[in-house]
C-alpha atoms as a PDB file:
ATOM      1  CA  UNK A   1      63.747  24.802 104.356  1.00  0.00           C
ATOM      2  CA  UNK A   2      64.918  27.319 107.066  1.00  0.00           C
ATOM      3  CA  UNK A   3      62.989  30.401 104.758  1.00  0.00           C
ATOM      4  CA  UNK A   4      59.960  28.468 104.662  1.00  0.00           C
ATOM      5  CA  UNK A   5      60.375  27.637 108.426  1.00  0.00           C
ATOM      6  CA  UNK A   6      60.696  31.101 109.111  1.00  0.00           C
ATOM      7  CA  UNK A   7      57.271  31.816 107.057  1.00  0.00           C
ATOM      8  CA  UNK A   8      55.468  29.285 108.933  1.00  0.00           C
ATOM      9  CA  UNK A   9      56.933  30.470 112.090  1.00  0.00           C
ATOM     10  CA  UNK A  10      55.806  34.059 112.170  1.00  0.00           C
ATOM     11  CA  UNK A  11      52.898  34.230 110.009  1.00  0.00           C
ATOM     12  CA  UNK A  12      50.844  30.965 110.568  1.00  0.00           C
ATOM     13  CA  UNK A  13      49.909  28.998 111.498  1.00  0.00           C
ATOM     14  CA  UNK A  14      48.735  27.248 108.213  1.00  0.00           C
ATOM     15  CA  UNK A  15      46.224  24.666 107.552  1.00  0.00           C
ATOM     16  CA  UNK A  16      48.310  23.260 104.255  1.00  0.00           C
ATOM     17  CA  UNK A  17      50.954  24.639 101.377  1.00  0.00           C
ATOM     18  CA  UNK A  18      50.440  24.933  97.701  1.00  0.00           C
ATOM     19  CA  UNK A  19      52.887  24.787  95.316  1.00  0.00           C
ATOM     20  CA  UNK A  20      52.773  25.666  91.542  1.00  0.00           C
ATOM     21  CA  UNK A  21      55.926  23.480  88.931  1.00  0.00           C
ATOM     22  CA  UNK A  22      59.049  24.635  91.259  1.00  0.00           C
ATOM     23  CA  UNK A  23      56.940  25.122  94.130  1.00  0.00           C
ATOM     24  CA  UNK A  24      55.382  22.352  93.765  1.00  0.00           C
ATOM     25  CA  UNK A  25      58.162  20.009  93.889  1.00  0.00           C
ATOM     26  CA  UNK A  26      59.272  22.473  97.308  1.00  0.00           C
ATOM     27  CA  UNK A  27      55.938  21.522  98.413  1.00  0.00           C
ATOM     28  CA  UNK A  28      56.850  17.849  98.237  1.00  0.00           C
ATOM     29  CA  UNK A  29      59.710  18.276  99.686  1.00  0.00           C
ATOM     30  CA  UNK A  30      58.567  20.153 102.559  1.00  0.00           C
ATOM     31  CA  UNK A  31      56.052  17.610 103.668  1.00  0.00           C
ATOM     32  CA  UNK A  32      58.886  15.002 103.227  1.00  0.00           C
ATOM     33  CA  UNK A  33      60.351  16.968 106.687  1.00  0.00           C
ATOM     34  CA  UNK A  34      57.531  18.490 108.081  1.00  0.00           C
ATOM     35  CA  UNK A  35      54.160  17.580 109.215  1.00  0.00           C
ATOM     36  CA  UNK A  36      51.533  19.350 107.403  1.00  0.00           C
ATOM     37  CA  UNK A  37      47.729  19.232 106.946  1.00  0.00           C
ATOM     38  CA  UNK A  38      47.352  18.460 103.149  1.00  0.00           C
ATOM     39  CA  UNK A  39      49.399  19.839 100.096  1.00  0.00           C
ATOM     40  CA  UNK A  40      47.995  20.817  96.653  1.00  0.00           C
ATOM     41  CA  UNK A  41      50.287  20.778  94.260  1.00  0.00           C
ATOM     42  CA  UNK A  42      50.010  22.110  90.090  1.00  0.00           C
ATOM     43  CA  UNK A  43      52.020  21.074  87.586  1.00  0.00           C
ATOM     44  CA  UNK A  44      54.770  19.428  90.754  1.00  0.00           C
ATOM     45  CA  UNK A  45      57.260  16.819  90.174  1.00  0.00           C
ATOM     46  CA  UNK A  46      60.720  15.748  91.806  1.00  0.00           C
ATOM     47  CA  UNK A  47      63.510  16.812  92.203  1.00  0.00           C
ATOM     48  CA  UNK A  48      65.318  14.218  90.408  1.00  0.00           C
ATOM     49  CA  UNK A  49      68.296  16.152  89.395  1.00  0.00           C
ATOM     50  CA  UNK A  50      69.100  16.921  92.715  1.00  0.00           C
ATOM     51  CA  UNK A  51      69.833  13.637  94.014  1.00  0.00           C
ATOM     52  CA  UNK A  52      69.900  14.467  97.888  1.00  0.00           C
ATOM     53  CA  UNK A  53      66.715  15.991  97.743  1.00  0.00           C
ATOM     54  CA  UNK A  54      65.147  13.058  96.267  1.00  0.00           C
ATOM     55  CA  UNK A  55      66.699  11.008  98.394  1.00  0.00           C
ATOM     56  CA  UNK A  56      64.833  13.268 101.358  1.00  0.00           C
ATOM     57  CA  UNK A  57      61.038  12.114  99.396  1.00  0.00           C
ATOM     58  CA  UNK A  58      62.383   8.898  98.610  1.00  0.00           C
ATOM     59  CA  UNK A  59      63.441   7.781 102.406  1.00  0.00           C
ATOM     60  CA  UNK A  60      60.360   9.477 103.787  1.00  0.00           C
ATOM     61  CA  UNK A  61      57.886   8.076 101.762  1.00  0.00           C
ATOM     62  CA  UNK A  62      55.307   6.988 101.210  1.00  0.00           C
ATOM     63  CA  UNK A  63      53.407  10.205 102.729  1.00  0.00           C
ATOM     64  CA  UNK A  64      50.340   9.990 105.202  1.00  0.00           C
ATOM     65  CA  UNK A  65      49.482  13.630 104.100  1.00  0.00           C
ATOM     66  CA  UNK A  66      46.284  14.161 102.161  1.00  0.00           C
ATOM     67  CA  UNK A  67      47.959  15.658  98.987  1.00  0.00           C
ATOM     68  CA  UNK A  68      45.906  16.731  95.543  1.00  0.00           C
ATOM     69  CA  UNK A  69      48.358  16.715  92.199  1.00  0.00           C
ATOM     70  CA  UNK A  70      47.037  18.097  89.272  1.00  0.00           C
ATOM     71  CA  UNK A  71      48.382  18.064  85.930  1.00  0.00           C
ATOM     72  CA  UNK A  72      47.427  19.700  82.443  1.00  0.00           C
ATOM     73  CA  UNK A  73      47.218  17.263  79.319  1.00  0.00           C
ATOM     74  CA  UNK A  74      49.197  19.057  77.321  1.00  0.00           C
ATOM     75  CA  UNK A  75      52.179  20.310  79.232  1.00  0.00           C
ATOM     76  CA  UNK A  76      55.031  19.391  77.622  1.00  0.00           C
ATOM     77  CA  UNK A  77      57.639  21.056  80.603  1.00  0.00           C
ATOM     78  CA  UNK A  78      55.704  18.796  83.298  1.00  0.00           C
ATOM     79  CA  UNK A  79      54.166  15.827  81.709  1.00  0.00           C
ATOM     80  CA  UNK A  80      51.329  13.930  83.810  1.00  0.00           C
ATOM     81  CA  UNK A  81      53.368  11.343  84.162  1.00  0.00           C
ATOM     82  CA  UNK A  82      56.261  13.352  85.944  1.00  0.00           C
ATOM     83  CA  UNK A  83      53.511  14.656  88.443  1.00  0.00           C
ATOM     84  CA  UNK A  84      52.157  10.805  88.672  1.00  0.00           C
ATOM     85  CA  UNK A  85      55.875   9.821  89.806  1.00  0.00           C
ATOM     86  CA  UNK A  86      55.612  12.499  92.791  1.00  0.00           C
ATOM     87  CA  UNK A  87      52.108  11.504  93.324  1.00  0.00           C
ATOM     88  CA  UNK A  88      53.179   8.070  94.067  1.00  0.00           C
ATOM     89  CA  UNK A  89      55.017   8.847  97.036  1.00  0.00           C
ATOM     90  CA  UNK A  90      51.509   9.755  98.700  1.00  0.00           C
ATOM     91  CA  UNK A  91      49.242   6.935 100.410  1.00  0.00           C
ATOM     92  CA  UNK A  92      46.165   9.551 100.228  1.00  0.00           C
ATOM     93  CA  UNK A  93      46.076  11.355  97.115  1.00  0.00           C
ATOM     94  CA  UNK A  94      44.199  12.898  94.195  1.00  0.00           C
ATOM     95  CA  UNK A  95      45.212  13.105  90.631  1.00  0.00           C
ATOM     96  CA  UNK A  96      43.372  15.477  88.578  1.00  0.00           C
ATOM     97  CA  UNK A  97      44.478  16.357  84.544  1.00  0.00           C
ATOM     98  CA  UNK A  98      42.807  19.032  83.017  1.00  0.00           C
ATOM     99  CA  UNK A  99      42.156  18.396  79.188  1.00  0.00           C
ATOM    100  CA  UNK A 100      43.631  21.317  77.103  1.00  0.00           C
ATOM    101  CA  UNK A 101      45.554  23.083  79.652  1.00  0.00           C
ATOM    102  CA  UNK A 102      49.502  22.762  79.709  1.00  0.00           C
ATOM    103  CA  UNK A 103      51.754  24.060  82.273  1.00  0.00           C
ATOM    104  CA  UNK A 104      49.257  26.143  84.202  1.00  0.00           C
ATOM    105  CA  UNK A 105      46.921  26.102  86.826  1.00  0.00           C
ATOM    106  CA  UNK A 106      43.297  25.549  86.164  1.00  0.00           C
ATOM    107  CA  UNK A 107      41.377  28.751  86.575  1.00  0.00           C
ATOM    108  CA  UNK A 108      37.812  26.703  85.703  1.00  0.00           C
ATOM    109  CA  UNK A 109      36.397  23.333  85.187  1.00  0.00           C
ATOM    110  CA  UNK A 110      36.521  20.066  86.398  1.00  0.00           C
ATOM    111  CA  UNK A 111      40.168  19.971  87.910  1.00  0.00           C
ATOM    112  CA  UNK A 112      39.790  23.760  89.066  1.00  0.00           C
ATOM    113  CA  UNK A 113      36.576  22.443  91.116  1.00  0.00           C
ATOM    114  CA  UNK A 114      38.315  19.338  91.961  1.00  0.00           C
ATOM    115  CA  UNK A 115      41.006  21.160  93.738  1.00  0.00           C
ATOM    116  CA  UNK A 116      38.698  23.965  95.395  1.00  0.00           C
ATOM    117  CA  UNK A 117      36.658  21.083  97.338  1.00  0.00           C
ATOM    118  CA  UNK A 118      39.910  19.533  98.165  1.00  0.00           C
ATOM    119  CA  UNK A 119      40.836  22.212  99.870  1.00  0.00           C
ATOM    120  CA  UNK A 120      37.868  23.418 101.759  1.00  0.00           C
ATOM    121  CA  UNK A 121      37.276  19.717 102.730  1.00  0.00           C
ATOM    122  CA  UNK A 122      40.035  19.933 104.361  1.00  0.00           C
ATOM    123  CA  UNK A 123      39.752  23.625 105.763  1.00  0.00           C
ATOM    124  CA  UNK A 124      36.579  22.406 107.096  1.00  0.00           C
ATOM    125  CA  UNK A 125      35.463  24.478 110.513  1.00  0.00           C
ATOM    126  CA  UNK A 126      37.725  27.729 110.224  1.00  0.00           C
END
């Protein structure tokens, strides 16, 4: 948390944070603690075998902070339904699976769109 701090610190400010599978799950983490704009994440889940961490997302929750998750149908290292879990802990989110695509981040289509317009919606003005 103190490294990301740091990043924030001295070269933001920043409008959100996106995280990709291990990042992802950071990036839940992080807005467990810290206020932040929106979050995307790809592929994120929680840390579940860490039980302090979770227990950070768990008391915090649920989240106000817009969040986008987005899973691929076919990834078998971060099922949808793990990313659902970390989803849940968010009162304004979006949940976007790409068909076809497994632990990656969509570089077209529907959840690749889905995600840009999340993000500039919420860039809006800059």
């Amino acid at each position: 948390m103190a490294y990301l701090d740091s990043i924030v610190s001295t070269q933001g400010p920043f409008d959100g944070m996106v995280g990709y599978s291990q990042g992802g799950a950071m990036t839940v983490l992080y807005a467990a603690q810290r206020p932040l704009s929106f979050i995307v994440t790809f592929c994120g889940y929680l840390t579940t075998t860490h039980t302090g961490l979770l227990d950070i997302v768990t008391e915090n929750s649920p989240f106000a902070t817009p969040a986008f998750f987005f899973a691929g149908s076919v990834d078998y290292t971060v099922p949808p339904n793990t990313v659902k879990q970390a989803q849940s802990h968010f009162n304004n989110s979006i949940f976007s699976v790409g068909a076809d695509i497994g632990h990656a981040v969509p570089t077209t289509g529907a959840s690749f769109d889905a995600a840009v317009a999340f993000i500039l919606g919420h860039v809006a003005g800059r």
